[in-house]
Protein backbone atom coordinates (compact mmCIF):
# COMPACT_ATOMS: atom_id res chain seq x y z
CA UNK A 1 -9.13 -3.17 17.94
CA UNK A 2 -8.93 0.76 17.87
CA UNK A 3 -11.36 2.10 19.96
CA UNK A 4 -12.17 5.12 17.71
CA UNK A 5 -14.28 6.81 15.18
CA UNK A 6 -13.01 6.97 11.50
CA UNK A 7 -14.69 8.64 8.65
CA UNK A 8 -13.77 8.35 4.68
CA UNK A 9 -14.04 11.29 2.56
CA UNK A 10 -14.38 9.26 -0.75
CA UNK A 11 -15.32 5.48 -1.51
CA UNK A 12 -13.54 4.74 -4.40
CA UNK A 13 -11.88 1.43 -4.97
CA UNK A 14 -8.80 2.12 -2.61
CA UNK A 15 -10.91 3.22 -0.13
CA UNK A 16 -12.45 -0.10 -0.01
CA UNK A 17 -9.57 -1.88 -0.10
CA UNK A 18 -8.65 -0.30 3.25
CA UNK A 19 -11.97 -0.70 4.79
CA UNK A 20 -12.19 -4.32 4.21
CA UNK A 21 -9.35 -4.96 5.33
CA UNK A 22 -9.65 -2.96 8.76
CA UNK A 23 -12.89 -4.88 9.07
CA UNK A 24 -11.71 -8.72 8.20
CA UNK A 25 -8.82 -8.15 10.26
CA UNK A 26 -10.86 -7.11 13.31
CA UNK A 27 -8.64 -3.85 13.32
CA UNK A 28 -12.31 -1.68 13.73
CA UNK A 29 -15.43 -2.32 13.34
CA UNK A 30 -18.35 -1.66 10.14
CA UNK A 31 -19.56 0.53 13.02
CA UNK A 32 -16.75 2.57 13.69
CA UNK A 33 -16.37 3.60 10.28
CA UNK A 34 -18.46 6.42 7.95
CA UNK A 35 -18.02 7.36 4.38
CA UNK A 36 -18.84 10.62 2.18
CA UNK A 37 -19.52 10.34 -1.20
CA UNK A 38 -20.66 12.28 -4.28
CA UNK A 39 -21.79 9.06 -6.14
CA UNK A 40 -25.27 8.03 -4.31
CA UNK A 41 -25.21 4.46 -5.86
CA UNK A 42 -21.25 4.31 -4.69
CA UNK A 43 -22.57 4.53 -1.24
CA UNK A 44 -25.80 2.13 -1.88
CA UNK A 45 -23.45 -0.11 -2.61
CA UNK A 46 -20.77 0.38 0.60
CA UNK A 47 -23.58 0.37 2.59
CA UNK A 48 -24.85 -3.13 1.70
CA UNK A 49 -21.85 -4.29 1.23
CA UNK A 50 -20.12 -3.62 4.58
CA UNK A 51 -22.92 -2.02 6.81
CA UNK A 52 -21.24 1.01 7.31
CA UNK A 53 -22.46 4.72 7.34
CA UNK A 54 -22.92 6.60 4.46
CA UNK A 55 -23.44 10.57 3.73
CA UNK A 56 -23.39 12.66 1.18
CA UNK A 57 -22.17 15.28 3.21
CA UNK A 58 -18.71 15.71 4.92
CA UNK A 59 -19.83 17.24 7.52
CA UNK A 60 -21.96 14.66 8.56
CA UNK A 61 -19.24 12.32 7.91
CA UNK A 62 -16.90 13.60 10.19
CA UNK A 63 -18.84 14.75 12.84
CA UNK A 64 -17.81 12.69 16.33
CA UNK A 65 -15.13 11.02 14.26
CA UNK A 66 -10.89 10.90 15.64
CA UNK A 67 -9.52 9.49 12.32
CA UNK A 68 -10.34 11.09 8.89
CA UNK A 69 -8.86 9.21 5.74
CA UNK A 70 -8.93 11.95 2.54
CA UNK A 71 -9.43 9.30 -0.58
CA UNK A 72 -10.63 11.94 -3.22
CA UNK A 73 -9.13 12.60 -6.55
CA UNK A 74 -5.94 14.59 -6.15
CA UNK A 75 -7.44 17.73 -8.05
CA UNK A 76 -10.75 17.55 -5.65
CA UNK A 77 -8.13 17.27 -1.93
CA UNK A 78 -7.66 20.64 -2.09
CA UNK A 79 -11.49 21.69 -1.55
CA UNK A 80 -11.75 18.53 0.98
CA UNK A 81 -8.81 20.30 2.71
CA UNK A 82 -10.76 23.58 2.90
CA UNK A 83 -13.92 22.33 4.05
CA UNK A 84 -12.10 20.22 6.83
CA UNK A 85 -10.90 22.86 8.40
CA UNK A 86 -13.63 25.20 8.26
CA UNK A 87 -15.02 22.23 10.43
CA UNK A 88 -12.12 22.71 12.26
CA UNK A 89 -12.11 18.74 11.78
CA UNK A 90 -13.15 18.03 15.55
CA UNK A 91 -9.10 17.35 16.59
CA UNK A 92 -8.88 14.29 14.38
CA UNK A 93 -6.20 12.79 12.93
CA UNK A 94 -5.75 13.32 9.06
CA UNK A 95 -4.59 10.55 6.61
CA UNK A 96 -4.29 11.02 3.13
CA UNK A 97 -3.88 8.47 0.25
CA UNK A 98 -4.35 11.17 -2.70
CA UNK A 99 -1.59 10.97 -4.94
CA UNK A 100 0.80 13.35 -5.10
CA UNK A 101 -0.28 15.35 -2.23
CA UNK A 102 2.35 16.29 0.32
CA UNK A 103 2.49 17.53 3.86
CA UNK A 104 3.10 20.66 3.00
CA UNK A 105 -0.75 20.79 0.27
CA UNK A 106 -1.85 19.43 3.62
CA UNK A 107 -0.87 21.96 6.06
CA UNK A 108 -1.02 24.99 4.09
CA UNK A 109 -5.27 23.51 3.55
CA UNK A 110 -5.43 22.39 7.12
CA UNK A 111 -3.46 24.99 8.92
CA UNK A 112 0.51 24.49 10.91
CA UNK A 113 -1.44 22.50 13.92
CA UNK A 114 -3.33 19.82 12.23
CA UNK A 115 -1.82 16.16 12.69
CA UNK A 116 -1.05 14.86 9.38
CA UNK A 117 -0.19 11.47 7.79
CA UNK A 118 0.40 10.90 4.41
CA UNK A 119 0.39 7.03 3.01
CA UNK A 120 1.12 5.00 -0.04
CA UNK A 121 -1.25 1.81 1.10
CA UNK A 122 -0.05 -1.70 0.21
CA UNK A 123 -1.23 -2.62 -3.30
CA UNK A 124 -1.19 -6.36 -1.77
CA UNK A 125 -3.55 -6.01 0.62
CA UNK A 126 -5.79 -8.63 -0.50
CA UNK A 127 -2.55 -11.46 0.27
CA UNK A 128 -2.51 -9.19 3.30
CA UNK A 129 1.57 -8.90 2.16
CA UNK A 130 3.41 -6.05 1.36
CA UNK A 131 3.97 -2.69 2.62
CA UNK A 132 2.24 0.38 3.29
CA UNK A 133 4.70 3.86 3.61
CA UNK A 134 3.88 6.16 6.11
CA UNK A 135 5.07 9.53 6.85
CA UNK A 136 3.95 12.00 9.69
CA UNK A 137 3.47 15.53 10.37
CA UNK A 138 5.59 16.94 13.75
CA UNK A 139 2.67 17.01 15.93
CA UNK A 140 2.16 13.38 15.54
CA UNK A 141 1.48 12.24 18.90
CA UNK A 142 2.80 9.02 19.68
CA UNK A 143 -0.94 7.26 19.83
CA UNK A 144 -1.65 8.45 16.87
CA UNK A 145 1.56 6.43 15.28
CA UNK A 146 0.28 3.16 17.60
CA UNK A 147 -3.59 3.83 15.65
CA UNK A 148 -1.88 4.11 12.14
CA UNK A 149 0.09 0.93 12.85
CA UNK A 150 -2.99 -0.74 14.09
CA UNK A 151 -4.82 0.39 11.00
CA UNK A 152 -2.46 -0.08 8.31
CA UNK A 153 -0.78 -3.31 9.64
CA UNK A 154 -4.35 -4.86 8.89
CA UNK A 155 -3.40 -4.58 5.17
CA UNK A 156 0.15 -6.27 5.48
CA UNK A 157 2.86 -4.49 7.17
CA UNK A 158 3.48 -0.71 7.80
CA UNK A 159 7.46 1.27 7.52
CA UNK A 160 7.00 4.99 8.92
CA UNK A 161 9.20 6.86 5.89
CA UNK A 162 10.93 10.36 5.58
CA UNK A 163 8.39 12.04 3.22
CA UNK A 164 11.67 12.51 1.23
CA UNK A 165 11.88 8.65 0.74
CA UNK A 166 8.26 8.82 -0.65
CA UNK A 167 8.86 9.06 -4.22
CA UNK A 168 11.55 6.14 -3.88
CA UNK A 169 8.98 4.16 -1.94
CA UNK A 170 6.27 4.62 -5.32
CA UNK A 171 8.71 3.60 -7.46
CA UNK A 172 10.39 0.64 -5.61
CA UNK A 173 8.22 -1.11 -2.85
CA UNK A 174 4.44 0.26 -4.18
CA UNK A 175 5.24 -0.66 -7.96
CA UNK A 176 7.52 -3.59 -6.82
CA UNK A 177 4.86 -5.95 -7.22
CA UNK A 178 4.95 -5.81 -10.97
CA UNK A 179 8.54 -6.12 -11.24
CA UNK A 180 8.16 -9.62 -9.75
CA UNK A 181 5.21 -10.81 -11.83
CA UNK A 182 7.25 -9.83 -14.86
CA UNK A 183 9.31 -12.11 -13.39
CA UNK A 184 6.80 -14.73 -12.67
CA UNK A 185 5.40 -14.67 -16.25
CA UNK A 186 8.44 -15.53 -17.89
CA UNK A 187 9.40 -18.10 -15.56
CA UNK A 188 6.15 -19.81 -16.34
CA UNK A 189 6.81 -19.14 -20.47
CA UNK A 190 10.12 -20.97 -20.00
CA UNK A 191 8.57 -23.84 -17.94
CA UNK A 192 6.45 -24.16 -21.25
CA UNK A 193 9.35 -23.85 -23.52
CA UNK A 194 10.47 -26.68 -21.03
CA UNK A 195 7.29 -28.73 -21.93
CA UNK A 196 5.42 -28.33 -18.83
CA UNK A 197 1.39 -27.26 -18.88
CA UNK A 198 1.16 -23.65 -18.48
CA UNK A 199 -1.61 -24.16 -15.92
CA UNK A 200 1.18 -27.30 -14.08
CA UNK A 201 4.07 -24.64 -14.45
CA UNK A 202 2.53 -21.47 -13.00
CA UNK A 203 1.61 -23.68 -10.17
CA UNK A 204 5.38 -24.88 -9.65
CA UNK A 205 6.65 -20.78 -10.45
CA UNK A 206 3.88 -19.46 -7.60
CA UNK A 207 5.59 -22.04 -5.34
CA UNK A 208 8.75 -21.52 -5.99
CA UNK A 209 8.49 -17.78 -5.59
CA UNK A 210 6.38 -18.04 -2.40
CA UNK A 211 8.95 -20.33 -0.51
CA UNK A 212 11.49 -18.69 -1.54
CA UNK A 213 10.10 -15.96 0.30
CA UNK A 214 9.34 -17.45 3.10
CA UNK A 215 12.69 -19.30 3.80
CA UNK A 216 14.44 -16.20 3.25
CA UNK A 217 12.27 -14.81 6.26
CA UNK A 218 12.33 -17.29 8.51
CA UNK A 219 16.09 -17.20 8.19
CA UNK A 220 17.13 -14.24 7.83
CA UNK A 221 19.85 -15.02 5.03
CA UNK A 222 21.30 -13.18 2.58
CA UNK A 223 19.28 -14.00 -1.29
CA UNK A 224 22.81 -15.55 -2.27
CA UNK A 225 23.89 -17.25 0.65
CA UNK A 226 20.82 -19.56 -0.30
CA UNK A 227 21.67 -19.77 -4.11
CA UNK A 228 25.34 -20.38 -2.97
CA UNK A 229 23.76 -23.56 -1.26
CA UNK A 230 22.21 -24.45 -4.13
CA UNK A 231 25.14 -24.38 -6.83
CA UNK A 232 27.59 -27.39 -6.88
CA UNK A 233 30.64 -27.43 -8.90
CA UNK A 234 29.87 -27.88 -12.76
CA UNK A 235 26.40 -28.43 -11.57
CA UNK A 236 22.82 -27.31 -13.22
CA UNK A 237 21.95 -24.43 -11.27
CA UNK A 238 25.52 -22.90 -11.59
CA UNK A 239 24.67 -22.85 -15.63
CA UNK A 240 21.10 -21.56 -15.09
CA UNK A 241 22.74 -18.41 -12.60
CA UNK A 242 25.64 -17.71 -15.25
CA UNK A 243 23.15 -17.16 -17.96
CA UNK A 244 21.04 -14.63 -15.89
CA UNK A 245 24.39 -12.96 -15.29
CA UNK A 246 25.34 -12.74 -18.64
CA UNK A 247 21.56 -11.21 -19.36
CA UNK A 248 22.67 -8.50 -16.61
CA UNK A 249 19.41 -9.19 -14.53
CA UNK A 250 20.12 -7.74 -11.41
CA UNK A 251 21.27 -4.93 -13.60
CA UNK A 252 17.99 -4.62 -15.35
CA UNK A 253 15.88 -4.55 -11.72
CA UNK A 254 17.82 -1.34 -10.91
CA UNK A 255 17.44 -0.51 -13.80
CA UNK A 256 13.76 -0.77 -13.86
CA UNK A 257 13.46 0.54 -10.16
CA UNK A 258 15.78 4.00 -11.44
CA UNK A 259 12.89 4.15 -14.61
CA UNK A 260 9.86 4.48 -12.07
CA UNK A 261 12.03 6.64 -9.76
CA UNK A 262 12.67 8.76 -12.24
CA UNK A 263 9.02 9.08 -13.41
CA UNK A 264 7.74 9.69 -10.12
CA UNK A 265 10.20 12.76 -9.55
CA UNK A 266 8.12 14.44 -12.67
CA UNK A 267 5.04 13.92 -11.72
């Protein structure tokens, strides 16, 4: 358990997320942890929830804090910014989740010596899979990286990125998630089409998809050494995998991946 102060400068929804997840996971404590807000009733209901510290202020926030997360609308991070380092933010660490805004927005608000991360957080949080993307300012001190992995490895798992891998991060790991429950939809449609309950085939798809998973991990093999396992000569499966080659599937993936890339770079 990190043995420091953090304060929030926002409470929205992925705010939260983080917070109860550094709590469940014993990674801080309610204690450790304040939160500024404009919305009164958003931090009524923080403060019930999760017995933390609220303020309407960020000064108050961040006073005697180490760690400050920035979770504010991207257009309102530049004012947080200002205000931060007209505190001169006590020393602490800064960790952004706004969207969109680099190290560089950062620095030029926060001045060339404040330590800086910037993080995509794990949309999976809840499964406590997934990844969150990290990238770090130079004068990252090595506990500082130890604190983030503590913090964010509460959520899932953390990867420290080149902020030039960010955008490819967004568009293949953060929005990876809904590639695969496309995928898991119309496996369950076809287990219908197979005459299966849809509530009896989602169960068998979730299954399927989650061991999957896991054998690949605990292995350590290659997706198609397993399949190649699986395939017998003039068998079922071999049919099943010749179709989805046909249909160009791993084709469409990258496909799909290159789509979200692209729409992140013009953004």
């Amino acid at each position: 358990m990190l043995n420091k102060k953090i304060a929030f400068i926002g409470g929205g929804n992925m705010a939260e997320g983080i917070i109860k997840a550094m709590i469940q996971e014993e990674a801080c404590s309610a204690e450790q942890i304040n939160v500024s807000d404009v919305v009164q009733s958003r931090l009524d209901y923080l403060a019930e929830q999760y017995q933390l510290k609220t303020f309407t202020s960020i000064a108050d926030a961040i006073a005697d804090v180490q760690m400050i997360f920035v979770a504010v609308r991207p257009q309102d991070a530049a004012g947080v910014f200002q205000e931060l380092k007209e505190k001169e933010q006590n020393g602490s660490l800064v960790i952004s989740i706004c969207a969109g805004i680099t190290l560089a927005k950062m620095q030029s608000g926060l001045g060339d010596q404040a330590r800086l991360a910037r993080v995509m957080p794990n949309v999976l949080s809840d499964a406590h899979h997934g990844y969150s993307g990290i990238c770090l300012s130079a004068e990252i001190t090595s506990e500082d990286k130890a604190d983030l992995t503590t913090l964010f490895n509460a959520l899932g798992k953390s990867i420290f990125i080149e902020e030039s891998q960010f955008d490819a991060f967004t568009a293949f790991s953060c929005a990876g998630p809904a590639y695969i429950m496309e995928c898991i939809s119309g496996l369950i449609d076809a287990g219908v089409q197979s005459g299966f309950s849809r509530s009896a085939s989602r169960d068998m798809v979730l299954e399927n998809f989650i061991g999957s998973g896991l054998a690949l991990d605990q292995s350590g093999e290659h997706p198609l050494a397993r399949v190649d396992k699986m395939t017998s000569p003039g068998g079922i499966t071999i049919d099943g995998i010749s179709s989805l080659n046909k249909a160009g599937l791993t084709g469409i993936l990258m496909a799909a991946v290159g789509a979200a890339l692209k729409r992140t770079k013009e953004l």
